[in-house]
C-alpha atoms as a PDB file:
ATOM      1  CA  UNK A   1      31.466 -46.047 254.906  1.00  0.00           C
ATOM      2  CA  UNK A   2      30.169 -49.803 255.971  1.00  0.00           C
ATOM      3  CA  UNK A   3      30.454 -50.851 259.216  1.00  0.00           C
ATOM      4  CA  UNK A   4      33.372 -53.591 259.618  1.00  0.00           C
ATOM      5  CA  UNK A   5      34.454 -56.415 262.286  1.00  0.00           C
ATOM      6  CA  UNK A   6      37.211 -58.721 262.384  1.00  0.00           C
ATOM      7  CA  UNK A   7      36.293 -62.669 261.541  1.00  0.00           C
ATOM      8  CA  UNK A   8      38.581 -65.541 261.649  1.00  0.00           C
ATOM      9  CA  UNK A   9      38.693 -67.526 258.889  1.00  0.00           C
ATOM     10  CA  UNK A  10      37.676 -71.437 259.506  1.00  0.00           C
ATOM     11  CA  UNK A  11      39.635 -74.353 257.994  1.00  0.00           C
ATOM     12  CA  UNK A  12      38.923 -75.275 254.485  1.00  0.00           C
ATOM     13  CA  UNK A  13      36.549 -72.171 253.872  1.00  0.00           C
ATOM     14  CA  UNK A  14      36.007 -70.075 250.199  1.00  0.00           C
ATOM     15  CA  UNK A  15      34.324 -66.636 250.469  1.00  0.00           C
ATOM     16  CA  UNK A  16      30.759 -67.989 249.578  1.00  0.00           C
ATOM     17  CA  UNK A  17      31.016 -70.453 252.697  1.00  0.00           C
ATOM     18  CA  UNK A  18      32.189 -67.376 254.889  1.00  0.00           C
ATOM     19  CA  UNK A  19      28.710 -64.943 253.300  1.00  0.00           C
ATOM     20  CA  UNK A  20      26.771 -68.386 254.143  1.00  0.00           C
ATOM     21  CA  UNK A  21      27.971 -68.367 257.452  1.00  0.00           C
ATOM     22  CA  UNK A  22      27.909 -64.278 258.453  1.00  0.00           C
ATOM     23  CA  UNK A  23      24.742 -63.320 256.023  1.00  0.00           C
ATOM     24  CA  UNK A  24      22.876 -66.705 255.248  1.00  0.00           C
ATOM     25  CA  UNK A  25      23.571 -66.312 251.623  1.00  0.00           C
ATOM     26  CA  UNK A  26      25.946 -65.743 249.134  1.00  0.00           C
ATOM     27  CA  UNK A  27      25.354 -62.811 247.794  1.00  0.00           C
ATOM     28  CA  UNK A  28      28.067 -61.050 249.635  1.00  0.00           C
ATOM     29  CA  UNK A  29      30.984 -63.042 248.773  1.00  0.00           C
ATOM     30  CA  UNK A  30      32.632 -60.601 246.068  1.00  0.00           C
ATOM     31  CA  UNK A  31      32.236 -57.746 248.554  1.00  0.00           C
ATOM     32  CA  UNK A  32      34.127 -59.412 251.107  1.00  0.00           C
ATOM     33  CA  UNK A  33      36.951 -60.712 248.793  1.00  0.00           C
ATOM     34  CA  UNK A  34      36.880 -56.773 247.876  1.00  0.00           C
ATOM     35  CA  UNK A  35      37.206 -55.649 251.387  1.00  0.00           C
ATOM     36  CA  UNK A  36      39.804 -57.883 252.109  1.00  0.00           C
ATOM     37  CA  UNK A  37      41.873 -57.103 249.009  1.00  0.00           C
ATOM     38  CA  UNK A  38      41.557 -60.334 247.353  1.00  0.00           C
ATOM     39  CA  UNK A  39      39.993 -62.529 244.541  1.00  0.00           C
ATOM     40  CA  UNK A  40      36.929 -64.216 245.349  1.00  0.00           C
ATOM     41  CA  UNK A  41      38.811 -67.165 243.302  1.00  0.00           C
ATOM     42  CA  UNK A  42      41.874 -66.835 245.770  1.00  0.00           C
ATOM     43  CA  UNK A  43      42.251 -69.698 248.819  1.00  0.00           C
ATOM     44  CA  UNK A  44      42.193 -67.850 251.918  1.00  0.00           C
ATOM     45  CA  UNK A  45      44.319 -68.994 255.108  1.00  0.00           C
ATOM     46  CA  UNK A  46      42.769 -71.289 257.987  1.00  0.00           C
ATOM     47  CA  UNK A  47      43.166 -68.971 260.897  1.00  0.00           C
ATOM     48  CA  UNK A  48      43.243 -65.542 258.818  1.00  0.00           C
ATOM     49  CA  UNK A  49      41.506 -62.624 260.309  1.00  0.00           C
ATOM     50  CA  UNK A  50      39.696 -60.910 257.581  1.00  0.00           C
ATOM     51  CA  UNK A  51      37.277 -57.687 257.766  1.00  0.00           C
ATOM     52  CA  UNK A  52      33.772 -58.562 257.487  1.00  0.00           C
ATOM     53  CA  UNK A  53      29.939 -56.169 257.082  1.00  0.00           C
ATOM     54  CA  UNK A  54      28.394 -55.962 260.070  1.00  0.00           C
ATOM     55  CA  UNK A  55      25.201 -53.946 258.562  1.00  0.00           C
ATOM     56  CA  UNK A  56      24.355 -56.348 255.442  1.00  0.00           C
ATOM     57  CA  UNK A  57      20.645 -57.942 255.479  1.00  0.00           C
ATOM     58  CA  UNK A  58      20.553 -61.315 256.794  1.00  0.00           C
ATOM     59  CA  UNK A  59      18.925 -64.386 255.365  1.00  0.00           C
ATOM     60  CA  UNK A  60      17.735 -65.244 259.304  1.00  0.00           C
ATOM     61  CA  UNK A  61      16.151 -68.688 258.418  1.00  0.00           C
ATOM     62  CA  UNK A  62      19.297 -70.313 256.910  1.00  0.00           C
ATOM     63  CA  UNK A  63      21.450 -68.826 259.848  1.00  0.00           C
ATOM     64  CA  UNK A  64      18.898 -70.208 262.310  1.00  0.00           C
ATOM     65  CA  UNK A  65      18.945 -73.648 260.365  1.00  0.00           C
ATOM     66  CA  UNK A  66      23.206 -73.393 260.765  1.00  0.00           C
ATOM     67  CA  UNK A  67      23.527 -72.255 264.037  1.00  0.00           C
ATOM     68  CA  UNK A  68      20.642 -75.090 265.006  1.00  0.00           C
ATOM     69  CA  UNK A  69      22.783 -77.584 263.650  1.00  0.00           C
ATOM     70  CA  UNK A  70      26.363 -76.138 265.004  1.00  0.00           C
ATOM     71  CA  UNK A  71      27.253 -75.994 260.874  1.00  0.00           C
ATOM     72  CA  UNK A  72      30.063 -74.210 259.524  1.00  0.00           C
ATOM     73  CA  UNK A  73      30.094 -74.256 255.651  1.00  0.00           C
ATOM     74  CA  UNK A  74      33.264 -74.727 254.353  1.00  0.00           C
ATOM     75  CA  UNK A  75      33.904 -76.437 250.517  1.00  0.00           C
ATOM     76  CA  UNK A  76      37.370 -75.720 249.703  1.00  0.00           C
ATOM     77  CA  UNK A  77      38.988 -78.323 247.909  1.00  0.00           C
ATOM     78  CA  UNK A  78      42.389 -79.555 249.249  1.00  0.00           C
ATOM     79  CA  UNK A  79      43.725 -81.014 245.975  1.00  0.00           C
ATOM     80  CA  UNK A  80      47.285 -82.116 247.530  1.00  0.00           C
ATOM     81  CA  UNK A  81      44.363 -84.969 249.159  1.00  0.00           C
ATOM     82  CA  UNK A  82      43.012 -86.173 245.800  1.00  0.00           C
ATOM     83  CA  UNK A  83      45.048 -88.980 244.438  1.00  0.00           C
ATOM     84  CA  UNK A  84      44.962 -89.032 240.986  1.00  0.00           C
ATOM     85  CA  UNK A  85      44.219 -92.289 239.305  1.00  0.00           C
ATOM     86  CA  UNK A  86      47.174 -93.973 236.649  1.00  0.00           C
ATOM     87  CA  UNK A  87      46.291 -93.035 233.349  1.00  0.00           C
ATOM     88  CA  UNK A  88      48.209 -94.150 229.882  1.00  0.00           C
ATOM     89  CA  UNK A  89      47.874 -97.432 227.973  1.00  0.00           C
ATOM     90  CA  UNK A  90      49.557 -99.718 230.718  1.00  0.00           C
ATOM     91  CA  UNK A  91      47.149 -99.033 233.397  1.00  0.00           C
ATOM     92  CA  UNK A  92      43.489 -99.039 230.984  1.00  0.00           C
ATOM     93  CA  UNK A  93      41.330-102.496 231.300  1.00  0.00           C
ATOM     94  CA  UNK A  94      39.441-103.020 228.363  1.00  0.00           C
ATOM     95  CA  UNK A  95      35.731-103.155 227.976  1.00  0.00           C
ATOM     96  CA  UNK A  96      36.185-100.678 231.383  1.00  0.00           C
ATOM     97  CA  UNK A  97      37.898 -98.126 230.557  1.00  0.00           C
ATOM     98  CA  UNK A  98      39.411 -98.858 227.591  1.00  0.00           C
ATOM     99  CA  UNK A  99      36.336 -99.060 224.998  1.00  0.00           C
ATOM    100  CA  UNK A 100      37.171 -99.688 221.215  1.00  0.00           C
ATOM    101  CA  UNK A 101      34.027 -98.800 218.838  1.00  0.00           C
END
Protein backbone atom coordinates (compact mmCIF):
# COMPACT_ATOMS: atom_id res chain seq x y z
CA UNK A 1 0.00 0.00 0.00
CA UNK A 2 1.21 3.81 -0.98
CA UNK A 3 1.77 6.11 1.48
CA UNK A 4 -1.14 8.89 1.58
CA UNK A 5 -1.66 12.60 3.07
CA UNK A 6 -4.47 14.85 3.04
CA UNK A 7 -4.18 18.06 0.44
CA UNK A 8 -6.58 20.80 0.04
CA UNK A 9 -7.65 21.48 -3.11
CA UNK A 10 -6.85 25.25 -4.47
CA UNK A 11 -9.41 27.36 -6.37
CA UNK A 12 -9.81 26.72 -9.99
CA UNK A 13 -7.45 23.55 -9.97
CA UNK A 14 -7.80 20.10 -12.46
CA UNK A 15 -5.81 17.02 -11.33
CA UNK A 16 -2.78 17.74 -13.71
CA UNK A 17 -2.35 21.28 -11.93
CA UNK A 18 -2.58 19.43 -8.44
CA UNK A 19 0.50 16.43 -9.86
CA UNK A 20 2.29 19.83 -11.10
CA UNK A 21 2.09 21.22 -7.87
CA UNK A 22 2.80 17.92 -5.37
CA UNK A 23 5.21 15.92 -8.02
CA UNK A 24 6.47 18.60 -10.62
CA UNK A 25 4.81 16.78 -13.39
CA UNK A 26 1.88 15.33 -14.61
CA UNK A 27 2.32 12.08 -14.75
CA UNK A 28 0.42 11.34 -11.64
CA UNK A 29 -2.79 12.92 -12.33
CA UNK A 30 -4.92 9.64 -13.19
CA UNK A 31 -3.58 8.06 -10.00
CA UNK A 32 -4.80 10.70 -7.91
CA UNK A 33 -8.27 11.04 -9.60
CA UNK A 34 -8.12 7.07 -8.82
CA UNK A 35 -7.33 7.51 -5.23
CA UNK A 36 -9.80 9.95 -4.74
CA UNK A 37 -12.59 8.04 -6.50
CA UNK A 38 -13.05 10.28 -9.33
CA UNK A 39 -12.55 11.06 -13.11
CA UNK A 40 -9.55 12.81 -14.01
CA UNK A 41 -12.19 14.72 -16.41
CA UNK A 42 -14.38 15.56 -13.24
CA UNK A 43 -14.12 19.44 -11.65
CA UNK A 44 -13.01 19.03 -8.24
CA UNK A 45 -14.23 21.47 -5.31
CA UNK A 46 -12.13 24.69 -4.21
CA UNK A 47 -11.48 23.80 -0.64
CA UNK A 48 -11.84 19.82 -1.02
CA UNK A 49 -9.50 17.71 0.93
CA UNK A 50 -8.40 14.95 -1.27
CA UNK A 51 -5.76 12.00 -0.52
CA UNK A 52 -2.57 12.55 -2.15
CA UNK A 53 1.19 10.05 -2.67
CA UNK A 54 3.53 11.03 -0.46
CA UNK A 55 6.33 8.45 -1.89
CA UNK A 56 6.03 9.32 -5.82
CA UNK A 57 9.44 10.64 -7.53
CA UNK A 58 9.61 14.24 -7.78
CA UNK A 59 10.48 16.38 -10.75
CA UNK A 60 12.67 18.74 -8.04
CA UNK A 61 13.62 21.45 -10.67
CA UNK A 62 10.05 22.43 -11.70
CA UNK A 63 8.96 22.37 -7.92
CA UNK A 64 11.98 24.55 -7.11
CA UNK A 65 11.07 26.88 -10.17
CA UNK A 66 7.14 26.98 -8.46
CA UNK A 67 7.87 27.31 -5.07
CA UNK A 68 10.65 30.17 -6.23
CA UNK A 69 8.00 31.97 -7.78
CA UNK A 70 5.10 31.35 -4.97
CA UNK A 71 3.08 29.55 -8.22
CA UNK A 72 0.17 27.48 -7.83
CA UNK A 73 -0.97 25.93 -11.19
CA UNK A 74 -4.40 25.94 -11.56
CA UNK A 75 -6.26 25.94 -15.38
CA UNK A 76 -9.74 25.09 -14.77
CA UNK A 77 -12.02 26.78 -16.90
CA UNK A 78 -14.99 28.59 -15.23
CA UNK A 79 -17.33 28.62 -18.26
CA UNK A 80 -20.38 30.40 -16.30
CA UNK A 81 -17.38 33.56 -16.91
CA UNK A 82 -17.16 33.21 -20.71
CA UNK A 83 -19.74 35.29 -22.42
CA UNK A 84 -20.65 33.91 -25.45
CA UNK A 85 -20.70 36.15 -28.45
CA UNK A 86 -24.43 36.70 -30.55
CA UNK A 87 -24.45 34.45 -33.29
CA UNK A 88 -27.37 34.11 -36.17
CA UNK A 89 -27.88 36.29 -39.25
CA UNK A 90 -28.90 39.57 -37.30
CA UNK A 91 -25.78 39.96 -35.42
CA UNK A 92 -22.98 38.83 -38.59
CA UNK A 93 -21.13 42.02 -40.36
CA UNK A 94 -20.22 41.21 -43.67
CA UNK A 95 -16.80 41.03 -45.16
CA UNK A 96 -16.04 40.19 -41.08
CA UNK A 97 -17.68 37.60 -40.25
CA UNK A 98 -20.04 37.10 -42.66
CA UNK A 99 -17.86 36.09 -45.90
CA UNK A 100 -19.80 35.14 -49.18
CA UNK A 101 -17.40 33.22 -51.81
Amino acid sequence: MENTADFKVYEQQIWEDISIYLYGKADYAMDLAILNNMSVTEDIAPGKMIKIFTDKELNRLVLYSLQSNNSVPATAVDLSMIEAEPEGIGYWIIKKNFIVK
